[in-house]
N, C-alpha and C. Protein backbone atom coordinates (compact mmCIF):
# COMPACT_ATOMS: atom_id res chain seq x y z
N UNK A 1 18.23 15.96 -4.42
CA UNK A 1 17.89 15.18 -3.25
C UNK A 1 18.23 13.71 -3.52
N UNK A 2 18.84 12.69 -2.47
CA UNK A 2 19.65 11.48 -3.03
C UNK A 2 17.91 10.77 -2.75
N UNK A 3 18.23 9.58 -3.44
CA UNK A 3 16.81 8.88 -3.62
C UNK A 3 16.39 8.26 -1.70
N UNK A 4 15.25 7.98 -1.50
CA UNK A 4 14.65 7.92 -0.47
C UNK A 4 15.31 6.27 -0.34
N UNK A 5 15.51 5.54 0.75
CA UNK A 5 16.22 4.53 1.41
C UNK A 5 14.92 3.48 1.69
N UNK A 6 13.75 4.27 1.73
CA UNK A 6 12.42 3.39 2.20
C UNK A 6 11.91 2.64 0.74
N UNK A 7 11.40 1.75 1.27
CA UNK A 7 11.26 0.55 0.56
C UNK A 7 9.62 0.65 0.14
N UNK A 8 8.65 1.15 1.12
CA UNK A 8 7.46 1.42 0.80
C UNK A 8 6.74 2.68 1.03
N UNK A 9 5.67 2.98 0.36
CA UNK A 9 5.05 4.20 -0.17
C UNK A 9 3.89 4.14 1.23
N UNK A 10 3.09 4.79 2.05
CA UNK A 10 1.71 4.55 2.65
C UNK A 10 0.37 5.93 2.31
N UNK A 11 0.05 5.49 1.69
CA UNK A 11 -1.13 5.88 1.16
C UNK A 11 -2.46 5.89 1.77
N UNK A 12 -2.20 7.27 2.96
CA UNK A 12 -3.30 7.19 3.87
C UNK A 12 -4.90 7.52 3.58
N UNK A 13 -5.65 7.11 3.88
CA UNK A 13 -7.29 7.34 3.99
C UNK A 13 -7.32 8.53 4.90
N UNK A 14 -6.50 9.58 4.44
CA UNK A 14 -6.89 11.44 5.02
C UNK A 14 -6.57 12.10 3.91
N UNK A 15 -7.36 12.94 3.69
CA UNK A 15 -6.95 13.68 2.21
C UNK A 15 -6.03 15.20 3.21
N UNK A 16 -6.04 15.92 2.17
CA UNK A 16 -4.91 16.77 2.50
C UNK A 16 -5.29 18.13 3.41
N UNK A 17 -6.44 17.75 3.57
CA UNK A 17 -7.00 18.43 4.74
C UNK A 17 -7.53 18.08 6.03
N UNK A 18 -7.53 17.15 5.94
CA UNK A 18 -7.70 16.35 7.30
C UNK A 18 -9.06 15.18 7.35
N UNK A 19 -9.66 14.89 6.16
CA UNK A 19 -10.68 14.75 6.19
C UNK A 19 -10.18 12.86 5.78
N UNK A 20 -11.15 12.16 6.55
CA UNK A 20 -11.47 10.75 6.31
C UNK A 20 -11.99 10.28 5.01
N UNK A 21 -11.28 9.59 4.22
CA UNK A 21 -11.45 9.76 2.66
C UNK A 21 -12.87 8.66 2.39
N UNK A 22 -13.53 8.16 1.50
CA UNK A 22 -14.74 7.50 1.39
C UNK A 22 -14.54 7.27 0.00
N UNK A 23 -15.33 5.76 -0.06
CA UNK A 23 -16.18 5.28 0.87
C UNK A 23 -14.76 4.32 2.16
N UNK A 24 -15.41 3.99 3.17
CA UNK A 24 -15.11 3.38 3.96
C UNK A 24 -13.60 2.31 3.47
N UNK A 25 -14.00 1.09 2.61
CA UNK A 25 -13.50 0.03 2.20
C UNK A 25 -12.39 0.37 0.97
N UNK A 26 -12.02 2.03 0.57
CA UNK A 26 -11.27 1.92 -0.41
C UNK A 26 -10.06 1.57 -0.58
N UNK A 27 -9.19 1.57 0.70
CA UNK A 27 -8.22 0.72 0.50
C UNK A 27 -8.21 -1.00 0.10
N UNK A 28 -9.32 -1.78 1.07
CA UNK A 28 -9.72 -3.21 0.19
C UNK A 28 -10.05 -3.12 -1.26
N UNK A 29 -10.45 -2.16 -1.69
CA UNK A 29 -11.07 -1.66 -2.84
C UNK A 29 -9.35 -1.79 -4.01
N UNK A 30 -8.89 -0.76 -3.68
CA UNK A 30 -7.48 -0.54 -4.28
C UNK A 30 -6.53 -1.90 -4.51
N UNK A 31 -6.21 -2.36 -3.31
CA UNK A 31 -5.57 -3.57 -3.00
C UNK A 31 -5.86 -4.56 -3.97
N UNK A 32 -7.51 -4.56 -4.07
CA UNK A 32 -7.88 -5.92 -4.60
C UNK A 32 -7.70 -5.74 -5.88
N UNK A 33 -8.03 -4.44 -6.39
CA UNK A 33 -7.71 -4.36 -8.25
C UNK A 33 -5.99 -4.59 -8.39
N UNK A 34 -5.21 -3.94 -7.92
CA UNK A 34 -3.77 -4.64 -7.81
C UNK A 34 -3.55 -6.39 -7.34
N UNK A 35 -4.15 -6.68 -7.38
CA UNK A 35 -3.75 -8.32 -6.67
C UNK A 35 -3.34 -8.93 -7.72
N UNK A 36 -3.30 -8.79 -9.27
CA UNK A 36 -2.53 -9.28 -10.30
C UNK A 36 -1.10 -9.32 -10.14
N UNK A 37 -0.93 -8.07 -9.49
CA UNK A 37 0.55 -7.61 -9.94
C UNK A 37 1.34 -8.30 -8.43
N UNK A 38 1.69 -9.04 -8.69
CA UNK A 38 3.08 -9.88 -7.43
C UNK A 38 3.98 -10.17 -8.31
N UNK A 39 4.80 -10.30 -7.81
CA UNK A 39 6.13 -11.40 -7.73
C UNK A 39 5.46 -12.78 -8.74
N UNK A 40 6.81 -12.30 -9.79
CA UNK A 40 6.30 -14.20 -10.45
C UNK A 40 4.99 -13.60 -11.32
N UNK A 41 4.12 -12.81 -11.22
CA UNK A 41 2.75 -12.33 -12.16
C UNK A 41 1.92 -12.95 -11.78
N UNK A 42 0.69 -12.92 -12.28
CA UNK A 42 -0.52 -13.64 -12.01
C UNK A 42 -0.34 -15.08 -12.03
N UNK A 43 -0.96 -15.56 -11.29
CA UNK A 43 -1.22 -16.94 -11.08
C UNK A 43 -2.81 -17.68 -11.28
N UNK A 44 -2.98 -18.51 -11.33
CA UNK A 44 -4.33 -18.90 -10.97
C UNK A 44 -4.77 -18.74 -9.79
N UNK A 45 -6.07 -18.50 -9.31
CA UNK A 45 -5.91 -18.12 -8.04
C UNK A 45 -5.70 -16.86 -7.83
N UNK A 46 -4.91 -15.98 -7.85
CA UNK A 46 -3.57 -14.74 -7.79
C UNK A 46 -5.15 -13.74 -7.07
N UNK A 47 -6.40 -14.10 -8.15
CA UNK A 47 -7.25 -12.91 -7.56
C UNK A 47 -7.85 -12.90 -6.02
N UNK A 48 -7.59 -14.01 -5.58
CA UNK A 48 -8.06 -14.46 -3.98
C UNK A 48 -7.25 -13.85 -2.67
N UNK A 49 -6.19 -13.45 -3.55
CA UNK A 49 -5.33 -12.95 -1.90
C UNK A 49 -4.84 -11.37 -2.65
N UNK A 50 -4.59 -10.61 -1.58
CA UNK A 50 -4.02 -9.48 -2.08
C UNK A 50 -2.22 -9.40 -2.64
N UNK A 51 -1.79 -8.54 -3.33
CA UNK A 51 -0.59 -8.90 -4.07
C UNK A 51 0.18 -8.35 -2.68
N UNK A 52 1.55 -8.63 -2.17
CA UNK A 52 2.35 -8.70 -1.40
C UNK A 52 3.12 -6.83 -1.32
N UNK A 53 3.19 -6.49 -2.48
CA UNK A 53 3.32 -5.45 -3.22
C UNK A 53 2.46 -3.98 -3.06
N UNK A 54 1.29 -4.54 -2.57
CA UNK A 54 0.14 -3.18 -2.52
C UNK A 54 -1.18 -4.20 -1.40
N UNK A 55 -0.55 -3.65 -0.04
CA UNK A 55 -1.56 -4.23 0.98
C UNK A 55 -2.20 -3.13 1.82
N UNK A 56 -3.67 -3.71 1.99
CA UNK A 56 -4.36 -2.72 3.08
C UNK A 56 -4.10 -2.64 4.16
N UNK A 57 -4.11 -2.16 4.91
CA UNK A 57 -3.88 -2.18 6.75
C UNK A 57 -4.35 -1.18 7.16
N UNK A 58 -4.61 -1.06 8.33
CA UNK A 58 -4.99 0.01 9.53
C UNK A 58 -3.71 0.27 10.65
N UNK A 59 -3.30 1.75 10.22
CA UNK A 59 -2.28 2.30 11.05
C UNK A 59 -2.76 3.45 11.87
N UNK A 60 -2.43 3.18 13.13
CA UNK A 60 -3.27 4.19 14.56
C UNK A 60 -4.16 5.09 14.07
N UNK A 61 -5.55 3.64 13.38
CA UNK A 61 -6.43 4.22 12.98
C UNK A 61 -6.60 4.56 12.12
N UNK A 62 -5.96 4.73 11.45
CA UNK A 62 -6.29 5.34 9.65
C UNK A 62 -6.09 3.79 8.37
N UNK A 63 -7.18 4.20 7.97
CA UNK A 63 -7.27 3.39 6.66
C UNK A 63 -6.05 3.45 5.68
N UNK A 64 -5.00 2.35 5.14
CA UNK A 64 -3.63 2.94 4.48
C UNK A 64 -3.59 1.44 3.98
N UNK A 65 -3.00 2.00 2.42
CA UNK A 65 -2.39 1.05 1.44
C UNK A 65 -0.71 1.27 1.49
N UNK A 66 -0.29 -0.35 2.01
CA UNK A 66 1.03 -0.43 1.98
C UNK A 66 1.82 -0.63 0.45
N UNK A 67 2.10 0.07 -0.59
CA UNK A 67 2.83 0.12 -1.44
C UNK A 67 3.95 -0.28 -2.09
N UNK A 68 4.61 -1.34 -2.02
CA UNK A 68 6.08 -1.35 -2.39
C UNK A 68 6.49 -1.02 -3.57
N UNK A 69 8.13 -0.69 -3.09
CA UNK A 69 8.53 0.10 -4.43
C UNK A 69 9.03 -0.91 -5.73
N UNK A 70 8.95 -2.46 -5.65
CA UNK A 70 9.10 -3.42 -5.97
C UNK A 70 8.09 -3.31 -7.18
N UNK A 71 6.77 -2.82 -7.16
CA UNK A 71 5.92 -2.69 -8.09
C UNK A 71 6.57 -1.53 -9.34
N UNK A 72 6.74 -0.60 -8.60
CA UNK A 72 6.93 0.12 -9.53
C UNK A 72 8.62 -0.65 -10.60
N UNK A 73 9.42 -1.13 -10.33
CA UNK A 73 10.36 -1.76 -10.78
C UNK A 73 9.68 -2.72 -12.15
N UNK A 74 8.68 -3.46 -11.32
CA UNK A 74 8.07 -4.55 -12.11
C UNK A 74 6.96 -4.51 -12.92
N UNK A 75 6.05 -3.43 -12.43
CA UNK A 75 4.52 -2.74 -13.44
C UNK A 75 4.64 -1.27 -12.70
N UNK A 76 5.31 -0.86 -14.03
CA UNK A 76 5.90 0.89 -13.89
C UNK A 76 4.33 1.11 -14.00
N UNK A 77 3.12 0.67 -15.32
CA UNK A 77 1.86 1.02 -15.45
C UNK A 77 0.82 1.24 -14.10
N UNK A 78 1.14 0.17 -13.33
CA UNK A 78 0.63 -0.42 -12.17
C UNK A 78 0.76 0.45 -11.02
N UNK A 79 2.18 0.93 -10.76
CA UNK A 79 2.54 2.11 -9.93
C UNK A 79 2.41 3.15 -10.15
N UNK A 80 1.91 3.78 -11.03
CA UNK A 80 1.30 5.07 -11.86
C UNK A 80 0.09 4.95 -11.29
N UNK A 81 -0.57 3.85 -11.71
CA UNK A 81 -1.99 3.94 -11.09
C UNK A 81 -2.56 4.36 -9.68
N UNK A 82 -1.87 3.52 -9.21
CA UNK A 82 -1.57 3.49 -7.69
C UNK A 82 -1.23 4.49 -7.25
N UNK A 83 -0.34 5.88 -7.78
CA UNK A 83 -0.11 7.21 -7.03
C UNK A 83 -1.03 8.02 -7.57
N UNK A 84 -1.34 7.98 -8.89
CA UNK A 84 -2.15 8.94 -9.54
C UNK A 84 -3.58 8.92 -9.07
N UNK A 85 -4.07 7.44 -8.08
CA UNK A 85 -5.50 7.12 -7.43
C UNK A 85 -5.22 8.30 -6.41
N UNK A 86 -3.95 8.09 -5.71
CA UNK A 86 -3.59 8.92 -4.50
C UNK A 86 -3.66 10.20 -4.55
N UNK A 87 -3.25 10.56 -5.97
CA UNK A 87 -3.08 12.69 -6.12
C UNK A 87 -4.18 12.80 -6.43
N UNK A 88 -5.23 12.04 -7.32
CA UNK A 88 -6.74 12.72 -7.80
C UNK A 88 -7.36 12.32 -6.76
N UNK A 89 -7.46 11.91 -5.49
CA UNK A 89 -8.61 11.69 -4.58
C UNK A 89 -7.57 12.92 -3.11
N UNK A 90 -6.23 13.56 -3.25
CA UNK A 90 -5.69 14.30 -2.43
C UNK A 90 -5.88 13.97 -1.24
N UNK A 91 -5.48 12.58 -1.13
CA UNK A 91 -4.95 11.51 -0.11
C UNK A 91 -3.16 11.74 0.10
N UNK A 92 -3.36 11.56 1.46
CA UNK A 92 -1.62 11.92 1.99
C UNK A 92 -1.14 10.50 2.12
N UNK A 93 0.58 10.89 1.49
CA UNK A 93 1.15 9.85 0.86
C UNK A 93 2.18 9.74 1.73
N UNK A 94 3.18 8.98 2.36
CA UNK A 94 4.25 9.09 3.31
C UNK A 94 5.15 7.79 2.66
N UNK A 95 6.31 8.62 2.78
CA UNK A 95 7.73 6.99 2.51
C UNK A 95 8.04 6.70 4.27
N UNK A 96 7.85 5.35 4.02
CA UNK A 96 8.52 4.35 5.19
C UNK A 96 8.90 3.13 4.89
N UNK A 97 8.94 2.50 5.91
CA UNK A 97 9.60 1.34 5.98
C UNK A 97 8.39 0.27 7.17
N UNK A 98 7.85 -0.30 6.43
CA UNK A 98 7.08 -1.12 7.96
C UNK A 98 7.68 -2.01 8.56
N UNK A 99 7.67 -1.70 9.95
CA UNK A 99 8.24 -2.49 10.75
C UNK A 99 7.44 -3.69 11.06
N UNK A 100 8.18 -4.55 11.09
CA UNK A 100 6.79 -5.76 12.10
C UNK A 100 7.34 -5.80 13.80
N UNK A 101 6.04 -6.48 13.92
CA UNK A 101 5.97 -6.08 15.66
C UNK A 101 6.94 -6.73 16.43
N UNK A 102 7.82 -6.27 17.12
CA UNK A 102 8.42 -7.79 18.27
C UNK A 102 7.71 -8.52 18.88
N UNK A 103 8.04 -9.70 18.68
CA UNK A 103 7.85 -10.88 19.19
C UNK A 103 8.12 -11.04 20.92
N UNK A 104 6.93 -11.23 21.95
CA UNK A 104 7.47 -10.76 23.06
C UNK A 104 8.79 -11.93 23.86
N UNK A 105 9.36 -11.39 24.37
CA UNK A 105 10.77 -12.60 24.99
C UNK A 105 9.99 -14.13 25.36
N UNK A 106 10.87 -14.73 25.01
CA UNK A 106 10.98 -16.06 25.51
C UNK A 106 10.39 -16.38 27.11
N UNK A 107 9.34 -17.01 27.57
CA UNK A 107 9.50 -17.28 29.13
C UNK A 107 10.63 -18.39 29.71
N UNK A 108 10.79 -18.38 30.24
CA UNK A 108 12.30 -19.63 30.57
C UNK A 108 12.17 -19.54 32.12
């Protein structure tokens, strides 16, 4: 199979049966223990914002950690963690690409 074209991993809050994973906050949870690992490495500071690399969001409703594959390039350790949280809690995993939203037209 040729390698996947998507750039990020999403790591949904439904395990593999349909069920809403817990507690509530584990994607903030996840995110925040990754916030070392960015671009450039830790910084001072670095623990206050989430790393660019492994972000939380809410997608139509579901709790999901946005992943990039940028991590795994840069903390192979780091991206291990991060899937292996995903297979021992049998949370569904999807490759995409996030889009950002359009910007609505210009009024003129």
């Amino acid at each position: 199979m040729p390698p996947s074209p998507s750039k990020e991993i999403f790591i949904q809050g439904v395990t593999s049966s349909g069920r809403a994973f817990r507690p509530s906050d584990w994607a903030e949870r996840l995110a925040g223990v990754m916030c070392q690992f960015r671009p450039g490495g830790a910084r001072p500071g670095s623990h206050l914002s989430y790393s660019p690399w492994c972000v939380p969001t809410v997608i139509n409703g579901v709790k999901c950690v946005v992943v990039h594959r940028d991590l795994r390039d840069a903390e192979p350790m780091a991206w291990d963690f991060v899937m292996n949280f995903a297979r021992d809690n049998d949370l569904q995993v999807a490759e995409a690409c996030l889009v950002p939203e359009a910007k609505p037209p210009a009024k003129g």
